[in-house]
PDB file of N, CA and C in Angstrom:
ATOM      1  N   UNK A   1       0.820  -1.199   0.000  1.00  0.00           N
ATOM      2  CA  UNK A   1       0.000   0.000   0.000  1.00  0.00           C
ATOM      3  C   UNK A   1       0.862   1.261   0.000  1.00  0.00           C
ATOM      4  N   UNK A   2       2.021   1.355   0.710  1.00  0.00           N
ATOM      5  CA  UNK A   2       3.020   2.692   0.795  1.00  0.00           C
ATOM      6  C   UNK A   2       3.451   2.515  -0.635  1.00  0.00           C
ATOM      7  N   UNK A   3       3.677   1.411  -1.130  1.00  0.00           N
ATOM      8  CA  UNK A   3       4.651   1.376  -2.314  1.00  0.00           C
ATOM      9  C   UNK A   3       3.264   2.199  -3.714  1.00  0.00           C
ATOM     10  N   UNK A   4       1.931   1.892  -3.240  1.00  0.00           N
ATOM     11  CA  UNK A   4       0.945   2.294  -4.228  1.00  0.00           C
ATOM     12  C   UNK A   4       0.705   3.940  -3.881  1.00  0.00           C
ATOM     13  N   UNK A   5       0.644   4.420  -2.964  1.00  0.00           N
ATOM     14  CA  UNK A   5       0.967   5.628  -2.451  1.00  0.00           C
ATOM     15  C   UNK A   5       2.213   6.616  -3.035  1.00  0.00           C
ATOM     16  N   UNK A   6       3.149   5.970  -3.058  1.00  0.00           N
ATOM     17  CA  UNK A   6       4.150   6.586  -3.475  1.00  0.00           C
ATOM     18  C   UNK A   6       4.414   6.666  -4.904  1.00  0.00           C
ATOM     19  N   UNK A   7       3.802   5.947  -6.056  1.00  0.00           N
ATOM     20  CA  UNK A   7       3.442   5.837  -7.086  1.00  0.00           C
ATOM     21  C   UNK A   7       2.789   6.825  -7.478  1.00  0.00           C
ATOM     22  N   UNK A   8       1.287   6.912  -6.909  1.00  0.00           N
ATOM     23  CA  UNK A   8      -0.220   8.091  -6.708  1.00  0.00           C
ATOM     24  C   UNK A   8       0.710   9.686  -6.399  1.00  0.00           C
ATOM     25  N   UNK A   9       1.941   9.718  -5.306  1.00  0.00           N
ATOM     26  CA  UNK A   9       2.350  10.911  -5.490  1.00  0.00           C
ATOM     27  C   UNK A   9       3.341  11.338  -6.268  1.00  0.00           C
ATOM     28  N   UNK A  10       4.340  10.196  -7.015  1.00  0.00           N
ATOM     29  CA  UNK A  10       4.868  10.372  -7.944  1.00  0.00           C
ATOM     30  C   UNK A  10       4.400  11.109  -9.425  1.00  0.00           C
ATOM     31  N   UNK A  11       2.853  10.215  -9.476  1.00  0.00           N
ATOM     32  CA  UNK A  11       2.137  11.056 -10.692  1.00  0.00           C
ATOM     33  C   UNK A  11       1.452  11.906 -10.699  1.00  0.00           C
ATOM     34  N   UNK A  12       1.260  12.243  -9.447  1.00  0.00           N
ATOM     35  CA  UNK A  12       0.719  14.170  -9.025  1.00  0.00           C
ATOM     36  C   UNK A  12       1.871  15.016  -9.238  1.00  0.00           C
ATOM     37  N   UNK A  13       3.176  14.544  -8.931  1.00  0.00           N
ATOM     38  CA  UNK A  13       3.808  15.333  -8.896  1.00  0.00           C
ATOM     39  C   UNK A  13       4.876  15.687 -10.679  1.00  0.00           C
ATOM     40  N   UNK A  14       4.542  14.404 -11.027  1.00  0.00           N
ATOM     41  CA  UNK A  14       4.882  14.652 -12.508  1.00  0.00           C
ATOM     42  C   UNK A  14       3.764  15.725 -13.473  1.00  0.00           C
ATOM     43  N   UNK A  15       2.379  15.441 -12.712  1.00  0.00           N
ATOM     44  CA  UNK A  15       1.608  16.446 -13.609  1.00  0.00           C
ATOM     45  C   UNK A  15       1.848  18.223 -13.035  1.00  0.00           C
ATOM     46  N   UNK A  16       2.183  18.117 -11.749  1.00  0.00           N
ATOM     47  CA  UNK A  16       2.539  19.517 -11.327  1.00  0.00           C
ATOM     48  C   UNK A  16       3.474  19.895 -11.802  1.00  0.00           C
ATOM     49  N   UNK A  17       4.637  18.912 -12.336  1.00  0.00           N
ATOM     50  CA  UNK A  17       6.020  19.121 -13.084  1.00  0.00           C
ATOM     51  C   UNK A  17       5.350  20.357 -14.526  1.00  0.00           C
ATOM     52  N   UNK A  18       4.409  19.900 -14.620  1.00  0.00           N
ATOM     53  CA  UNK A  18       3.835  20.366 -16.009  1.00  0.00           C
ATOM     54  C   UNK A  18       3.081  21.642 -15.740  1.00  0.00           C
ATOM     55  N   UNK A  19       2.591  21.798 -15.087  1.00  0.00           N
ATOM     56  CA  UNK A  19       1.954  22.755 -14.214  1.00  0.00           C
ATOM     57  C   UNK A  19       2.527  23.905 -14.083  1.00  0.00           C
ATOM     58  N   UNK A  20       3.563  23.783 -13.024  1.00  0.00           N
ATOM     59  CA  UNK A  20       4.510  24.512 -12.543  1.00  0.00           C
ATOM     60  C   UNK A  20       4.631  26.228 -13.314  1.00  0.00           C
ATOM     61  N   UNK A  21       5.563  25.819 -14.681  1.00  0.00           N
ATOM     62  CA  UNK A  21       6.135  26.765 -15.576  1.00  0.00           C
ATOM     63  C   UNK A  21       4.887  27.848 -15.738  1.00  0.00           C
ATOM     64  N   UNK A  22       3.889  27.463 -15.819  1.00  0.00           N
ATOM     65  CA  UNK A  22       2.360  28.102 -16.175  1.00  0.00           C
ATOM     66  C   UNK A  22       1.920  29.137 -14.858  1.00  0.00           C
ATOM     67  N   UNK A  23       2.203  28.583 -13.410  1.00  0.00           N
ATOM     68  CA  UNK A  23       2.234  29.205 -12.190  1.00  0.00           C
ATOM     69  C   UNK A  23       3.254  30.162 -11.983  1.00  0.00           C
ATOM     70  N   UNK A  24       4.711  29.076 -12.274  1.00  0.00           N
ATOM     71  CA  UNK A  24       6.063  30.434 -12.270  1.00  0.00           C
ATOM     72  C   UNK A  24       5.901  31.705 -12.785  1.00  0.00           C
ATOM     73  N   UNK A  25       5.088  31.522 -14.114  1.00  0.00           N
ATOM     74  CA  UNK A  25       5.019  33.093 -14.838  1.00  0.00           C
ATOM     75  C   UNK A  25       4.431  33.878 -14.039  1.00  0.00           C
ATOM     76  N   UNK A  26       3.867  33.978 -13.140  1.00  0.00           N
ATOM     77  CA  UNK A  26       3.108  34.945 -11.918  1.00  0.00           C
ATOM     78  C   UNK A  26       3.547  34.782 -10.885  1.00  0.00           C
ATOM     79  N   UNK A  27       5.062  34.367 -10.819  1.00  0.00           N
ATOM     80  CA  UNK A  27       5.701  33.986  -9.316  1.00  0.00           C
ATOM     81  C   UNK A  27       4.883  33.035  -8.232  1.00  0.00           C
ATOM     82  N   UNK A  28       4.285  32.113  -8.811  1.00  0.00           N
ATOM     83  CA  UNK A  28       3.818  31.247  -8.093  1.00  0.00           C
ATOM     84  C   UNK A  28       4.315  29.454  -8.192  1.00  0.00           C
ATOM     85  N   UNK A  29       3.484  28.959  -7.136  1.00  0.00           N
ATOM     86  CA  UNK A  29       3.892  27.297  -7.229  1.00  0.00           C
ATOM     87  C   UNK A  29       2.924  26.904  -6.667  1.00  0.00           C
ATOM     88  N   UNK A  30       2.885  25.419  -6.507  1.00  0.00           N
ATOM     89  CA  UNK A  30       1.848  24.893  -6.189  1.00  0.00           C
ATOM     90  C   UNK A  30       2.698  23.291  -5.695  1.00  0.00           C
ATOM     91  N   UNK A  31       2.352  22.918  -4.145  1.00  0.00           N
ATOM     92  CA  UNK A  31       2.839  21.797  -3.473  1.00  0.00           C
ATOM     93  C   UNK A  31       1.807  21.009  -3.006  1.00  0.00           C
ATOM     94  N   UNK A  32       2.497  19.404  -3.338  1.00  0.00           N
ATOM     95  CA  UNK A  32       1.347  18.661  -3.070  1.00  0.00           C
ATOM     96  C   UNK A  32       1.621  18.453  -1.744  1.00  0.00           C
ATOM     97  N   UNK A  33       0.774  18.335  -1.012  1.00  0.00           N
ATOM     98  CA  UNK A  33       0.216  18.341   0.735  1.00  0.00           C
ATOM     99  C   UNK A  33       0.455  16.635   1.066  1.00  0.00           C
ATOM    100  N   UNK A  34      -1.037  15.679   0.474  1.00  0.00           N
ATOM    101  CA  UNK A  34      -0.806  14.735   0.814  1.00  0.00           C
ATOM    102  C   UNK A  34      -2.018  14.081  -0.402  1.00  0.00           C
ATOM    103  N   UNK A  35      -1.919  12.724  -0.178  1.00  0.00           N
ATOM    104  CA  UNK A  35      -3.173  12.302  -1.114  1.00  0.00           C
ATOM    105  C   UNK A  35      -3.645  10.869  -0.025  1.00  0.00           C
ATOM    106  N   UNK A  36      -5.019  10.799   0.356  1.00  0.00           N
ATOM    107  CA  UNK A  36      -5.759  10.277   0.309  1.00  0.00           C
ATOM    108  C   UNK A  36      -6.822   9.507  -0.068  1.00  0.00           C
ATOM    109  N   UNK A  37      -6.899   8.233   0.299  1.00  0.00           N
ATOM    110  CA  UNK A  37      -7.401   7.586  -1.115  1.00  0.00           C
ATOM    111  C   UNK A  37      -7.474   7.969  -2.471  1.00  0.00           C
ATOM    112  N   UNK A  38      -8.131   8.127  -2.749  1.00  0.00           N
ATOM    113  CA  UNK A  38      -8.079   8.804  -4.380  1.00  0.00           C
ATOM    114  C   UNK A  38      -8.390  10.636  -4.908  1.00  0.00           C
ATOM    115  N   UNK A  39      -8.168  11.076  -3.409  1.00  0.00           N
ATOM    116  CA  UNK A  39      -8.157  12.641  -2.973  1.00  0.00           C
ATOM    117  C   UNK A  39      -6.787  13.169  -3.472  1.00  0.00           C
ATOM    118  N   UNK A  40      -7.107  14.367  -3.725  1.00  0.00           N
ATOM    119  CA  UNK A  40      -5.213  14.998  -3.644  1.00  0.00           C
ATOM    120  C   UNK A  40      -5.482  16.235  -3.369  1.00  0.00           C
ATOM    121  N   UNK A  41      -4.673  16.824  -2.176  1.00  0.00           N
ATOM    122  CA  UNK A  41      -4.215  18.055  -1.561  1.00  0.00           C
ATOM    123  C   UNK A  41      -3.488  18.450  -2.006  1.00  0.00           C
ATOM    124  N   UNK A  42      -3.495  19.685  -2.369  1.00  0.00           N
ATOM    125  CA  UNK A  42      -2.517  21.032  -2.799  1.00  0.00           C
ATOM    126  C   UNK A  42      -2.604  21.824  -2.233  1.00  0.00           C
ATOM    127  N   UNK A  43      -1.699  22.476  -2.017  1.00  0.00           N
ATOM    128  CA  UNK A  43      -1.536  24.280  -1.646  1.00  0.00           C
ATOM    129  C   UNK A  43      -0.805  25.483  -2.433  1.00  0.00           C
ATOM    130  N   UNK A  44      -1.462  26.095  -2.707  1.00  0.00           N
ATOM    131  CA  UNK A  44      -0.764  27.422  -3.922  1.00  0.00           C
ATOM    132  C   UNK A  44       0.156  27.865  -2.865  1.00  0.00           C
ATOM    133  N   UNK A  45       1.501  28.270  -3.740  1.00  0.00           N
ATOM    134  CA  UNK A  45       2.248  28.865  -2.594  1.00  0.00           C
ATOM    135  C   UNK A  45       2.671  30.147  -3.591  1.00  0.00           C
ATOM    136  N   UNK A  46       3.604  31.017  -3.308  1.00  0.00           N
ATOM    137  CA  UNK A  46       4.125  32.449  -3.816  1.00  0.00           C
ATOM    138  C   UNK A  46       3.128  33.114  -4.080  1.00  0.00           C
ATOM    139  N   UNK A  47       3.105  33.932  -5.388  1.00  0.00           N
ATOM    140  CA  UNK A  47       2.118  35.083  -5.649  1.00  0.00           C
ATOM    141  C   UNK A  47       0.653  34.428  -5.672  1.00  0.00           C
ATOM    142  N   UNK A  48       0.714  32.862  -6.037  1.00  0.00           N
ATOM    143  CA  UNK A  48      -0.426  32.157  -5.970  1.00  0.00           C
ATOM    144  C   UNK A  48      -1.355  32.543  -5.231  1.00  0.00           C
ATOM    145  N   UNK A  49      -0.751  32.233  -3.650  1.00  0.00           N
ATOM    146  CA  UNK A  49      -1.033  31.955  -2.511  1.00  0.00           C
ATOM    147  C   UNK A  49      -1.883  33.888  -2.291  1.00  0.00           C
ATOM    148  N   UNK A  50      -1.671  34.522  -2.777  1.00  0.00           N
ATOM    149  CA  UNK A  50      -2.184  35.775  -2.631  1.00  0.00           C
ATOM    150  C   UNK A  50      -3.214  36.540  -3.312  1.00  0.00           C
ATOM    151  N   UNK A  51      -3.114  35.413  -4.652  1.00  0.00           N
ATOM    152  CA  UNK A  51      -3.790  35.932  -5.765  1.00  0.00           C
ATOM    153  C   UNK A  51      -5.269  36.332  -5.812  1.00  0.00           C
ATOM    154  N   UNK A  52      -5.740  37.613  -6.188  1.00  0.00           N
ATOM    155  CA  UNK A  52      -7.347  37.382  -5.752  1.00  0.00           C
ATOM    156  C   UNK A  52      -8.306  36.979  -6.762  1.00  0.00           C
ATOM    157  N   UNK A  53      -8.088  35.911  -7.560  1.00  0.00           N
ATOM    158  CA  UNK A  53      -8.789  35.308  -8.372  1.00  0.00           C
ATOM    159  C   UNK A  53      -8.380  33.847  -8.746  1.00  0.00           C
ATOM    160  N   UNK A  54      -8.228  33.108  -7.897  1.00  0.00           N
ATOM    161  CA  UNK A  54      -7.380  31.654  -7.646  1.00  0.00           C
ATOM    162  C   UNK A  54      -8.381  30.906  -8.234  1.00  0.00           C
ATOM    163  N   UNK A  55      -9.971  30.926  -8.527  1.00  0.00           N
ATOM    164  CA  UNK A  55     -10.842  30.361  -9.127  1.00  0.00           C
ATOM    165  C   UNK A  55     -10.559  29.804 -10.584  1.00  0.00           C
ATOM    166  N   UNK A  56     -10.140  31.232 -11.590  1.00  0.00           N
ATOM    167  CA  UNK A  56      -9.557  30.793 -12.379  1.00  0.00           C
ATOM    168  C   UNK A  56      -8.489  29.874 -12.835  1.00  0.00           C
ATOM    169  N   UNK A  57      -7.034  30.243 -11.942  1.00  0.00           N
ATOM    170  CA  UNK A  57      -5.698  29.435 -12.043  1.00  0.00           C
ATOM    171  C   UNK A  57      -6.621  27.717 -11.601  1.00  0.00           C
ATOM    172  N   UNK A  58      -7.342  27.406 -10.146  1.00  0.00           N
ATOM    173  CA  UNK A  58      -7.512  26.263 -10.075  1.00  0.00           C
ATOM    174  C   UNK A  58      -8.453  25.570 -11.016  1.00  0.00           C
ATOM    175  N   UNK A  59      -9.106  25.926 -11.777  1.00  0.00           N
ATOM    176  CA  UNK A  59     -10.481  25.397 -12.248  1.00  0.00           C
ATOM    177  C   UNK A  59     -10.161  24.936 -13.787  1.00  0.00           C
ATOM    178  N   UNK A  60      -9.100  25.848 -14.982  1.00  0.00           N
ATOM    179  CA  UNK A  60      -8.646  26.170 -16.064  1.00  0.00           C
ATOM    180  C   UNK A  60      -7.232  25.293 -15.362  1.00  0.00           C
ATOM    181  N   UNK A  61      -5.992  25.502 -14.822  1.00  0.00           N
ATOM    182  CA  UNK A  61      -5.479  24.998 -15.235  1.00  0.00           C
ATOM    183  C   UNK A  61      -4.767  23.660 -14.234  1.00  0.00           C
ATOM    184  N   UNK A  62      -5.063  23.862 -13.121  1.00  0.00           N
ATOM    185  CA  UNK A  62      -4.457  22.562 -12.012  1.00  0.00           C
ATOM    186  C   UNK A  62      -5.722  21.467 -11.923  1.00  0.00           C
ATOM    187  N   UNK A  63      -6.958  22.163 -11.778  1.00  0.00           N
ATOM    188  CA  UNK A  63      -7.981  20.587 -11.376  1.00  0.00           C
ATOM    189  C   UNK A  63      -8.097  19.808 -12.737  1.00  0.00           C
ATOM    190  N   UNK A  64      -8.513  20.818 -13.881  1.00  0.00           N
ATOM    191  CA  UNK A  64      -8.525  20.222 -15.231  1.00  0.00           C
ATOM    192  C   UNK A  64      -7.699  19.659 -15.247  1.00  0.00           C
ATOM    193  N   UNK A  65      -6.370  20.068 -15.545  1.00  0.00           N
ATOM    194  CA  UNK A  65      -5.243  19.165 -15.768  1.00  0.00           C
ATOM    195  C   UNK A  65      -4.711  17.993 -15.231  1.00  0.00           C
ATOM    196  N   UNK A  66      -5.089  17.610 -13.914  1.00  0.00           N
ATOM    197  CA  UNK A  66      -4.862  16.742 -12.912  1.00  0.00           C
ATOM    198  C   UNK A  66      -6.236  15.488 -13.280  1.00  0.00           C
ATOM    199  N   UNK A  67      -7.322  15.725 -13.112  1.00  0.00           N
ATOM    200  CA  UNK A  67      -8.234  14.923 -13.761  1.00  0.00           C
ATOM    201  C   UNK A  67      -8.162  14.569 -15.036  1.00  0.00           C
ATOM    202  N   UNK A  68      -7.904  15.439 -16.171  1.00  0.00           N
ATOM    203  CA  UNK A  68      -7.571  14.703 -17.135  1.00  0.00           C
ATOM    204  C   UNK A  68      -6.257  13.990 -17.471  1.00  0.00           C
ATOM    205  N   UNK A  69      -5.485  14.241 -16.739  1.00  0.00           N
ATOM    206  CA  UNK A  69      -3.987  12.966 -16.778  1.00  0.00           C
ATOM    207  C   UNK A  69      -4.063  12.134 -16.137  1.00  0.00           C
ATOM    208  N   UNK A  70      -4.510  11.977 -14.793  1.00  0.00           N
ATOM    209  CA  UNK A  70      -4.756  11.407 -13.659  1.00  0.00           C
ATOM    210  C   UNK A  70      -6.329  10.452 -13.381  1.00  0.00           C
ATOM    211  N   UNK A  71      -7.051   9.885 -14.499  1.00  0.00           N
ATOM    212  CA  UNK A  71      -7.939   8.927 -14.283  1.00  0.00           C
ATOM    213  C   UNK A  71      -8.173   8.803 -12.426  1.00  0.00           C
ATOM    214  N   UNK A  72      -7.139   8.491 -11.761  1.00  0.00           N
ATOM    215  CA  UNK A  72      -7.732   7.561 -10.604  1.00  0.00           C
ATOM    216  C   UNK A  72      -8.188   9.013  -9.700  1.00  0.00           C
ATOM    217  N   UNK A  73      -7.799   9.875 -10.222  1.00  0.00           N
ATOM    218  CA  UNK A  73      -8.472  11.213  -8.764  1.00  0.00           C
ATOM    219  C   UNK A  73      -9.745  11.624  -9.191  1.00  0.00           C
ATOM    220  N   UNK A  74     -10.333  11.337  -7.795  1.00  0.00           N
ATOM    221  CA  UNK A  74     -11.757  11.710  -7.503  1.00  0.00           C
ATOM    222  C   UNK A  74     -12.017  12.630  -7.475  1.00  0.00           C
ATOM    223  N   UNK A  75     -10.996  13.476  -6.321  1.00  0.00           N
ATOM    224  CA  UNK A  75     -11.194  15.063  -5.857  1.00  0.00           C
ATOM    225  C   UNK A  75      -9.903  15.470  -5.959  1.00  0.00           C
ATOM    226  N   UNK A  76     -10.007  16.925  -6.520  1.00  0.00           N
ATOM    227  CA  UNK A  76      -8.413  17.795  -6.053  1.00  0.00           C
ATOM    228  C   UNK A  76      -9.398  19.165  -4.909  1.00  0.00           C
ATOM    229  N   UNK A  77      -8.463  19.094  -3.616  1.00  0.00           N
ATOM    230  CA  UNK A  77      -8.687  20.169  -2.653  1.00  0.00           C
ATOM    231  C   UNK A  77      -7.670  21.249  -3.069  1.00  0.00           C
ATOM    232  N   UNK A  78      -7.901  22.298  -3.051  1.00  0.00           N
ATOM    233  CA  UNK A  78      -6.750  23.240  -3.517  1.00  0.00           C
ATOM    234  C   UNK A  78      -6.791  24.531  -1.881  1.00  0.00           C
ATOM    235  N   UNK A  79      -5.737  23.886  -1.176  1.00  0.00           N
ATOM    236  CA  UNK A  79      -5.881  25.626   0.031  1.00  0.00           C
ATOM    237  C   UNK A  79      -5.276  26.432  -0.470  1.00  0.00           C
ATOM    238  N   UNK A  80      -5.270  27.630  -0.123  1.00  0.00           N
ATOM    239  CA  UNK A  80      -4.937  28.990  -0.179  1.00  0.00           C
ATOM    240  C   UNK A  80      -4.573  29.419   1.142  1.00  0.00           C
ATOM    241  N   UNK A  81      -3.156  29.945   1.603  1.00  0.00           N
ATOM    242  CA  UNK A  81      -3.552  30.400   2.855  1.00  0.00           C
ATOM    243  C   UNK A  81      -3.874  31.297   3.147  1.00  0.00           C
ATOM    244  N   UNK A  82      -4.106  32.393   1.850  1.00  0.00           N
ATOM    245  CA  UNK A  82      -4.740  34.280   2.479  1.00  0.00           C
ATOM    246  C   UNK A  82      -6.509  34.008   2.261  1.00  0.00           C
ATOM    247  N   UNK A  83      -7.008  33.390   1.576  1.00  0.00           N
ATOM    248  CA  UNK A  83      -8.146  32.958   1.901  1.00  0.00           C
ATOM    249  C   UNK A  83      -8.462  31.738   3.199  1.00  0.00           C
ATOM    250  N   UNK A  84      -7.497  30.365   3.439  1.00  0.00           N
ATOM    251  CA  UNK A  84      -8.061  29.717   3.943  1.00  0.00           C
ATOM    252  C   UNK A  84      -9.114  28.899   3.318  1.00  0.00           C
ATOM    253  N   UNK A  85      -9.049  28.685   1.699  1.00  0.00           N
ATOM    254  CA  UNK A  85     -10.261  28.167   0.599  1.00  0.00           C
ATOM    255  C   UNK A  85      -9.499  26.642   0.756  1.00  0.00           C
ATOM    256  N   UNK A  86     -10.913  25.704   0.892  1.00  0.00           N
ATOM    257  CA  UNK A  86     -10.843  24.377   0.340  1.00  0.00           C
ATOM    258  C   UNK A  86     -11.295  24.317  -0.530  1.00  0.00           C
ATOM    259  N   UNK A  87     -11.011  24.538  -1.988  1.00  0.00           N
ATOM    260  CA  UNK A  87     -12.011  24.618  -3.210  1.00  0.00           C
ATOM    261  C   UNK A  87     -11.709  22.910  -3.293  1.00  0.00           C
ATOM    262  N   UNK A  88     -13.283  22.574  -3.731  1.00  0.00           N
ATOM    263  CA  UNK A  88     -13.262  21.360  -4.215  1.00  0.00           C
ATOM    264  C   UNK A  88     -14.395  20.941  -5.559  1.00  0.00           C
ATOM    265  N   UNK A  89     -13.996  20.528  -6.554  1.00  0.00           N
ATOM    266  CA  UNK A  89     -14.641  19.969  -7.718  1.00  0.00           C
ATOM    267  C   UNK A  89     -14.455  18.533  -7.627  1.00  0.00           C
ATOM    268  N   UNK A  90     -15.242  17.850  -7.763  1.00  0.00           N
ATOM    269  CA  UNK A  90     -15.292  16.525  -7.886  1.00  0.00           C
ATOM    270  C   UNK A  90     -15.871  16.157  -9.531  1.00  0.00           C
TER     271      UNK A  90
END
């Protein structure tokens, strides 16, 4: 089960690999937290983390992108810490 876990965050973190460059351009990033069953936690970090329209960045380009590479995720949670937002799309 750790060894299937570590797999599940290997390929979150290869699609954030992809991600990333798209966030950098606005001085931002985005770290995966943890994943749970077929859940995955993120947190926007840099200019992200401040941004006042994070609806867009999560919805257009991290949940889309993560569900469509990623078959086995159910949910992506995305926090923010100047909001404190659990956005969740299932």
């Amino acid at each position: 089960m750790v060894e299937d876990l570590k797999t599940k965050e290997q390929e979150v973190e290869d699609v954030l690999n992809k991600i990333r460059p798209a966030l950098a351009l606005d001085q931002g990033n985005i770290k995966l937290i943890k994943i749970e069953n077929n859940d995955v936690y993120l947190e926007l970090l840099g200019a992200c983390s401040t941004c006042p329209v994070p609806d867009i960045t999560m919805n257009d380009v991290i949940i889309t992108t993560i569900k469509h590479l990623l078959p086995w995720v159910e949910t992506v949670h995305i926090g923010q810490n100047k909001f404190e937002l659990n956005n969740t799309i299932q």
